[in-house]
Protein backbone atom coordinates (compact mmCIF):
# COMPACT_ATOMS: atom_id res chain seq x y z
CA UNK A 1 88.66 -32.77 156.06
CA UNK A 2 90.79 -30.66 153.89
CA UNK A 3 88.75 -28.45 151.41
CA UNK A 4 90.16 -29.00 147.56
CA UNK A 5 92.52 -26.14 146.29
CA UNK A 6 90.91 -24.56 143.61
CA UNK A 7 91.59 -24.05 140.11
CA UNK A 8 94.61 -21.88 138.58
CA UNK A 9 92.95 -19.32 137.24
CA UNK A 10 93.91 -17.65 133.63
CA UNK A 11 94.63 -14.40 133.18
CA UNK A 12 92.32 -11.95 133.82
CA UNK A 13 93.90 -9.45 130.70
CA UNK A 14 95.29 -10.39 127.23
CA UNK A 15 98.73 -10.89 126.80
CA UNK A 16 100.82 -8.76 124.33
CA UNK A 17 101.69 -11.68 122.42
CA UNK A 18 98.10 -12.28 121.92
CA UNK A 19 96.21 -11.49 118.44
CA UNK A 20 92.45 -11.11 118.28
CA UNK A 21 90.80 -14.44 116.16
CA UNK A 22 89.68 -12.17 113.37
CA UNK A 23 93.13 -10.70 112.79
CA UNK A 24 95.06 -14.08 113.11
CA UNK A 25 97.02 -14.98 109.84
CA UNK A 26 100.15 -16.74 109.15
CA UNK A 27 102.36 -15.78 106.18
CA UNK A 28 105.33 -18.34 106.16
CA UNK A 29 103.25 -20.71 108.81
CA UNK A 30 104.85 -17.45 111.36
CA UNK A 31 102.83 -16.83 114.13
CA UNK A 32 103.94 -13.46 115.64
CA UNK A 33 102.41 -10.34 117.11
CA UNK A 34 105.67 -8.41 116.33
CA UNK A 35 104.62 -6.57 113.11
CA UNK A 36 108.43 -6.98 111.68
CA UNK A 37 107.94 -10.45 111.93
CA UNK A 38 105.03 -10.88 110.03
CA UNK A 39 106.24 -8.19 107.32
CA UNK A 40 109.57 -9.91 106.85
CA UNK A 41 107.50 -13.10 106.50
CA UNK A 42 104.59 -11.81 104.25
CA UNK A 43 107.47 -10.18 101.96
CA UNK A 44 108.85 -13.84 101.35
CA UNK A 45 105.50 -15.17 100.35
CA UNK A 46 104.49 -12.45 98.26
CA UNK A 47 108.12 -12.29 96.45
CA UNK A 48 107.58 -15.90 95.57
CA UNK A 49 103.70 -15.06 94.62
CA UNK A 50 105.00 -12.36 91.83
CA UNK A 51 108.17 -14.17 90.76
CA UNK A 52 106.46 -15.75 87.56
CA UNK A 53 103.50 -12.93 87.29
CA UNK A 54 103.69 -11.28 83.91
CA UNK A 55 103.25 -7.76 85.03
CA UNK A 56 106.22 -5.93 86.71
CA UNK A 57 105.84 -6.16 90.58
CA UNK A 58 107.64 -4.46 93.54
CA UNK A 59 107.89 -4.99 96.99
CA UNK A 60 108.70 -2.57 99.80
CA UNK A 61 108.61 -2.97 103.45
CA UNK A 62 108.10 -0.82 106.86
CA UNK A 63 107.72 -0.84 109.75
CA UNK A 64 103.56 -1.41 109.96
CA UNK A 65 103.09 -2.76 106.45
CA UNK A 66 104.01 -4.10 103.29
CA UNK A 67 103.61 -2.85 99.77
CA UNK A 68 103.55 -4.29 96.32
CA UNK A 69 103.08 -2.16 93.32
CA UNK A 70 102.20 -2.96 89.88
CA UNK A 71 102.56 0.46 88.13
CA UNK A 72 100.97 3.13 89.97
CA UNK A 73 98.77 0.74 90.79
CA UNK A 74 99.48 0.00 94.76
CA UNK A 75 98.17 -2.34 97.49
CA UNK A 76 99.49 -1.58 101.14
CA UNK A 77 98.78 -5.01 103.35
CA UNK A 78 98.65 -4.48 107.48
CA UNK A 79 99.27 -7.74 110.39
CA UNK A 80 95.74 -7.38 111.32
CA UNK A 81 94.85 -8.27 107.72
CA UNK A 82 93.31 -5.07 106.38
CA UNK A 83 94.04 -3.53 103.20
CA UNK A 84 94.32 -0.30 101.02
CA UNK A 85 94.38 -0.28 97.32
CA UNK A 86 95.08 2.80 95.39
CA UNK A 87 95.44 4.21 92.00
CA UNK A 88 97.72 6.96 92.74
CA UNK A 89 97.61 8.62 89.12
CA UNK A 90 94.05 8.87 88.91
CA UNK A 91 91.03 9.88 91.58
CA UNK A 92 89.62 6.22 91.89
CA UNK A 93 90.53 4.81 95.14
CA UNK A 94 89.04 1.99 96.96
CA UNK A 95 89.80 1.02 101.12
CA UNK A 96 88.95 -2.60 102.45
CA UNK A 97 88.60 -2.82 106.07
CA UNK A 98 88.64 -6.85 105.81
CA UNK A 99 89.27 -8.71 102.86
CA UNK A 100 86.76 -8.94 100.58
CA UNK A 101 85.28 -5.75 101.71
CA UNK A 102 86.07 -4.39 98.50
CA UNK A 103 84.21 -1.08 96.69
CA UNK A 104 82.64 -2.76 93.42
CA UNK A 105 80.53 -0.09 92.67
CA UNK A 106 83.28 2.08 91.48
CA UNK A 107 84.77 1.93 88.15
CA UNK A 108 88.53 2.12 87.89
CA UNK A 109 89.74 3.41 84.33
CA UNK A 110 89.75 0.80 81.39
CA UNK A 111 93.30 0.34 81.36
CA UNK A 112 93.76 -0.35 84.70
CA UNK A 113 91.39 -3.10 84.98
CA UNK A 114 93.79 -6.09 83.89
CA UNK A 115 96.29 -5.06 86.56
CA UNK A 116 93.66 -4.13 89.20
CA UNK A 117 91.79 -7.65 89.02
CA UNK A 118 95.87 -9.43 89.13
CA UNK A 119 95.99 -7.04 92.20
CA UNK A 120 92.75 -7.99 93.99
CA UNK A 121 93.72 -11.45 93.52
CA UNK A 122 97.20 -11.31 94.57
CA UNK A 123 95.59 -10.10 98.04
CA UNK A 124 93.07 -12.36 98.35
CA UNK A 125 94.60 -15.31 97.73
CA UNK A 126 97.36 -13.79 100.26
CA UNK A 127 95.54 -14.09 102.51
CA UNK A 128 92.94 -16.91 102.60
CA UNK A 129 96.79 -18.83 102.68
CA UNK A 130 97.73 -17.09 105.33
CA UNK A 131 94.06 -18.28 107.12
CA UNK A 132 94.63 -21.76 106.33
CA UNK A 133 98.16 -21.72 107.96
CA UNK A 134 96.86 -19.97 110.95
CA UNK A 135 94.08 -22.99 111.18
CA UNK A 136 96.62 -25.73 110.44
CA UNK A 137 98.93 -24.27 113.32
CA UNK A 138 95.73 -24.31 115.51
CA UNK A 139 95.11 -28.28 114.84
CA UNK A 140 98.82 -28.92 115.55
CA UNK A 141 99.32 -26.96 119.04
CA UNK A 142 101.62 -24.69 117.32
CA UNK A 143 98.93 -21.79 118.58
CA UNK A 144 96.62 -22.01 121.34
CA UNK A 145 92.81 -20.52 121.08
CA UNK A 146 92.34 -18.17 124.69
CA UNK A 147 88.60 -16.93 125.48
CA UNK A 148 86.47 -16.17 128.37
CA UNK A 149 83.83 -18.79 128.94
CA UNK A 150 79.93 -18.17 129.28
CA UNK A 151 81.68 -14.52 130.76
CA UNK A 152 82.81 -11.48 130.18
CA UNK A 153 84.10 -11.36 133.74
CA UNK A 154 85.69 -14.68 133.49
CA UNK A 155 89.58 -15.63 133.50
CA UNK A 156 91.01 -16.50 130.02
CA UNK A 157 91.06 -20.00 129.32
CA UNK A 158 92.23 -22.42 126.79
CA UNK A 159 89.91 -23.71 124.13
CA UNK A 160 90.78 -26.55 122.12
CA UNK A 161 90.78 -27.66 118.43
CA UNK A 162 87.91 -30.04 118.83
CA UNK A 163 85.60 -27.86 120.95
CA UNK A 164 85.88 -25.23 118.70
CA UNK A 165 84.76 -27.06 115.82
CA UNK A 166 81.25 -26.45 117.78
CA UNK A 167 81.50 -23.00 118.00
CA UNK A 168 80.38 -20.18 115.50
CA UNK A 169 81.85 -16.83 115.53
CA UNK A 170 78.97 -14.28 116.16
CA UNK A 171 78.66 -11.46 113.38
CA UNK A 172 79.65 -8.06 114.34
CA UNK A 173 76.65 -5.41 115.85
CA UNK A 174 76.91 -2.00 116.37
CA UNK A 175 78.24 -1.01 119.80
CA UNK A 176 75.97 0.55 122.17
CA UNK A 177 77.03 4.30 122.37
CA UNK A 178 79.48 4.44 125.33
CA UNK A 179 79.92 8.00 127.31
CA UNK A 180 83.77 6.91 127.71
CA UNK A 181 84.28 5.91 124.42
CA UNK A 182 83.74 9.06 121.66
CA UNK A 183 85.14 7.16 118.71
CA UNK A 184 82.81 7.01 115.36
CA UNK A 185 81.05 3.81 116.29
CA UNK A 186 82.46 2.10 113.32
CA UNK A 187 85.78 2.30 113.94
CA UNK A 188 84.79 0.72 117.87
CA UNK A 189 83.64 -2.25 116.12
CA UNK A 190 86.17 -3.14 114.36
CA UNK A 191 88.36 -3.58 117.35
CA UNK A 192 85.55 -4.91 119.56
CA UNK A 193 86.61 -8.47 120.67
CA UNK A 194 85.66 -11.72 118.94
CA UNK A 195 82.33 -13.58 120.30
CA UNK A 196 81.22 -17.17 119.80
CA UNK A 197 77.91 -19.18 120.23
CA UNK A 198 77.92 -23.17 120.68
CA UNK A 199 75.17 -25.75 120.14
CA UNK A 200 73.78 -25.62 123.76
CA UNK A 201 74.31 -21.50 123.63
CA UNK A 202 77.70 -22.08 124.78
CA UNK A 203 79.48 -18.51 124.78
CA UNK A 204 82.75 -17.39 124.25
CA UNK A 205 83.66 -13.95 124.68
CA UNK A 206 87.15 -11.82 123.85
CA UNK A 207 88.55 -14.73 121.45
CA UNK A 208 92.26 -14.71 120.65
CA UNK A 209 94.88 -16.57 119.45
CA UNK A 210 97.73 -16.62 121.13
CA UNK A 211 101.36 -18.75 120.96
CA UNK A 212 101.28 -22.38 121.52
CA UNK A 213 104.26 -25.21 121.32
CA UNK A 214 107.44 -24.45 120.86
CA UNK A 215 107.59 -24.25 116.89
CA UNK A 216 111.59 -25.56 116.78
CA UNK A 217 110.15 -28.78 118.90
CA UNK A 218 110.05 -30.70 115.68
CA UNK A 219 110.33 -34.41 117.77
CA UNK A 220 107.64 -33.42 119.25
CA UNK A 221 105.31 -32.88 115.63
CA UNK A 222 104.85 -35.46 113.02
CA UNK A 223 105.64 -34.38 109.76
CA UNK A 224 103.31 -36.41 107.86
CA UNK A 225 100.49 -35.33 110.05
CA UNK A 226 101.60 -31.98 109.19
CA UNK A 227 101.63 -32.15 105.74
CA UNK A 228 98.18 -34.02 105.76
CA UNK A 229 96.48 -31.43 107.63
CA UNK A 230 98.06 -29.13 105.52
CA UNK A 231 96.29 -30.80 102.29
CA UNK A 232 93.54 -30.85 104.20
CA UNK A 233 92.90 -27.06 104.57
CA UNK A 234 94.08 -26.12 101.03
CA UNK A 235 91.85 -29.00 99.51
CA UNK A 236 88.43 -27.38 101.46
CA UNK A 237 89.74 -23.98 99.98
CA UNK A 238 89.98 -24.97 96.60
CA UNK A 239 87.69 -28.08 96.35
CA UNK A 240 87.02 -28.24 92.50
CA UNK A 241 91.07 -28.08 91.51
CA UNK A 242 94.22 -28.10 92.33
CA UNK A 243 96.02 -24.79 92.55
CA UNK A 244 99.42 -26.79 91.29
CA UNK A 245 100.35 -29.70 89.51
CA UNK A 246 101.18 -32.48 92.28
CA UNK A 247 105.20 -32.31 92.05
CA UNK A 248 105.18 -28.17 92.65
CA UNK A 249 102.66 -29.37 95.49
CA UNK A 250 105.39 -31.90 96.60
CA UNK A 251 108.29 -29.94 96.55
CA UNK A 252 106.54 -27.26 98.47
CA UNK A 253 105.40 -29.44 101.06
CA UNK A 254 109.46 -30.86 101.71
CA UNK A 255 110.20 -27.29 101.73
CA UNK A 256 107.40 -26.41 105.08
CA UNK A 257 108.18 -29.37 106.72
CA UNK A 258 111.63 -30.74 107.29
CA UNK A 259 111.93 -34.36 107.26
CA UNK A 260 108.75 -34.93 105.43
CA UNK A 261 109.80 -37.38 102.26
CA UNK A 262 108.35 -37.54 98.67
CA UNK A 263 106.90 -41.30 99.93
CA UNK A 264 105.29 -39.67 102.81
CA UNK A 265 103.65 -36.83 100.61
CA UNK A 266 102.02 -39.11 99.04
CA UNK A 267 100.53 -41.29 101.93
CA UNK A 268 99.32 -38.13 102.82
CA UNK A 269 98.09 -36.99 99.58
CA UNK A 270 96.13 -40.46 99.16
CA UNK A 271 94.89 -39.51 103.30
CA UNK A 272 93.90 -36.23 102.34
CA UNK A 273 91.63 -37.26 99.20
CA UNK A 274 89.74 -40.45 101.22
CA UNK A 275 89.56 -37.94 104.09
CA UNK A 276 87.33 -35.09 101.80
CA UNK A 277 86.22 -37.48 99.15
CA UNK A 278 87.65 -34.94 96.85
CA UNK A 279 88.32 -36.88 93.57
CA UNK A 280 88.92 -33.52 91.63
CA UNK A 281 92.48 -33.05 92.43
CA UNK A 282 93.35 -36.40 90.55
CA UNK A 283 92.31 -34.60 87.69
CA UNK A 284 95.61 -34.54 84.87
CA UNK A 285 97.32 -31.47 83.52
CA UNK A 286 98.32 -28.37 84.99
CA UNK A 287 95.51 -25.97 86.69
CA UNK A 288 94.50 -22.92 85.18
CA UNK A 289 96.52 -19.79 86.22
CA UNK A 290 93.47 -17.79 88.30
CA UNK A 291 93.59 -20.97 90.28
CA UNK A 292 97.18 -21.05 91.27
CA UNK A 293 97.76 -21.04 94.82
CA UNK A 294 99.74 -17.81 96.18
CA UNK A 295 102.27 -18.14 98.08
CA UNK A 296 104.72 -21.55 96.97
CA UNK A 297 108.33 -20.94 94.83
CA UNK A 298 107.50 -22.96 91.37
């Protein structure tokens, strides 16, 4: 009796095309580990972001980052989605590791507070659009999830959309001193991989994301399905309005996904509000500005 070949194993090391899960983010609906890419990318969405701002914006790019400047009033932005935002005329400065991670307890001068809170929320909302395209990608195959399974040792395998729905990511602990390691112990951290725990204390270990389907394989995609789970993820990140009134939501969707008609917007509009049971974005009238969405051309 012949014995069963077994399994192809995964790799046993992470490819350089792969990005850790906590760093993953999508400007443009771009998934790339080549940091030019993602500048080029983030530039576009953050020169469409500032276009009808009232304060006077620029936008330089680099090589490892991208900056916009309001005044001497500067954020730099970085792939892996940390931050620095600086007052370079005065002797307040504040870091961010992660977004969010933001100093409150010190006061910037009075009259840069109006420009500082535009500037805060510039970046965040950056971002958490740049989190919901690197999800929606996920659902559609565009990127593929790779971890080790109940492991360290184990090969790298695929992990789907569905399964991880089960799984939550663990919270970051302070690493174990390490005699071959003498970095400060916070900096180790913050490129330790990814973990996650499932219901049955499933465990995934060194979680990245890493390129899926062939993005230019449109035949293969459905537009509409696109564009719904597109709604989707921007109507759980801003459940109690609108960031747009529903034509600028329209027009932006025709613009992400070719093909996709004003009639089909709409079947998916009507899919996406039965789906979350969100009756808040029927609402009339234009949102207010704080809640405009980041990111779209109006």
């Amino acid at each position: 009796m012949t014995e069963a070949a077994p399994a192809t194993a995964g790799p046993n090391l992470p490819c350089n095309d792969w990005v850790p899960v906590r760093k993953a983010n999508c400007p443009g609906n771009i998934f790339t580990a080549d940091h030019r890419e993602w500048i080029t990318a983030a530039a576009i969405d953050a020169g469409w972001a500032v276009t009808n701002r009232k304060l006077n914006w620029e936008i330089e790019q680099f090589k490892v980052c991208l900056i916009i400047r309001c005044g001497d009033l500067e954020a730099t932005l970085y792939p892996d989605g940390s931050y620095i935002m600086d007052l370079s005329n005065s002797n307040w400065s504040a870091y961010g590791l992660e977004l969010g991670d933001f100093n409150e307890t010190t006061v910037p001068p009075p009259e840069w507070a109006p420009p500082l809170q535009e500037m805060k929320k510039l970046v965040h909302d950056l971002f958490t659009k740049w989190k919901i395209n690197a999800e929606h990608m996920f659902r559609l195959g565009k990127v593929h999830m790779m971890a080790r399974k109940n492991s360290v040792f184990s090969a790298f395998e695929r992990i789907t959309w569905d399964q991880w729905q089960l799984f939550t990511l663990d919270e970051k602990i302070d690493p174990v001193e390490n005699w071959l390691d003498h970095c400060h112990n916070k900096q180790r951290r913050e490129r330790l991989p990814a973990t996650a725990t499932g219901p049955c204390g499933e465990r995934l270990f060194s979680i990245y994301i890493a390129p899926g389907d062939d993005p230019t394989r449109d035949d293969a995609l459905n537009c509409e399905e696109e564009c719904l789970q597109w709604l989707l993820g921007m109507m759980r990140a801003f459940p109690d309005r609108r960031p747009k009134v529903l034509r600028e939501l329209a027009d932006e969707a025709v613009q992400l996904f070719p093909g996709l008609s004003k009639r089909a917007f709409d079947r998916s509009f009507t899919r996406a509000k039965t789906e979350t049971g969100n009756l808040s974005w029927s609402k009339a009238g234009r949102p207010p500005k704080t809640l405009a969405l980041i990111g779209a051309k109006k």
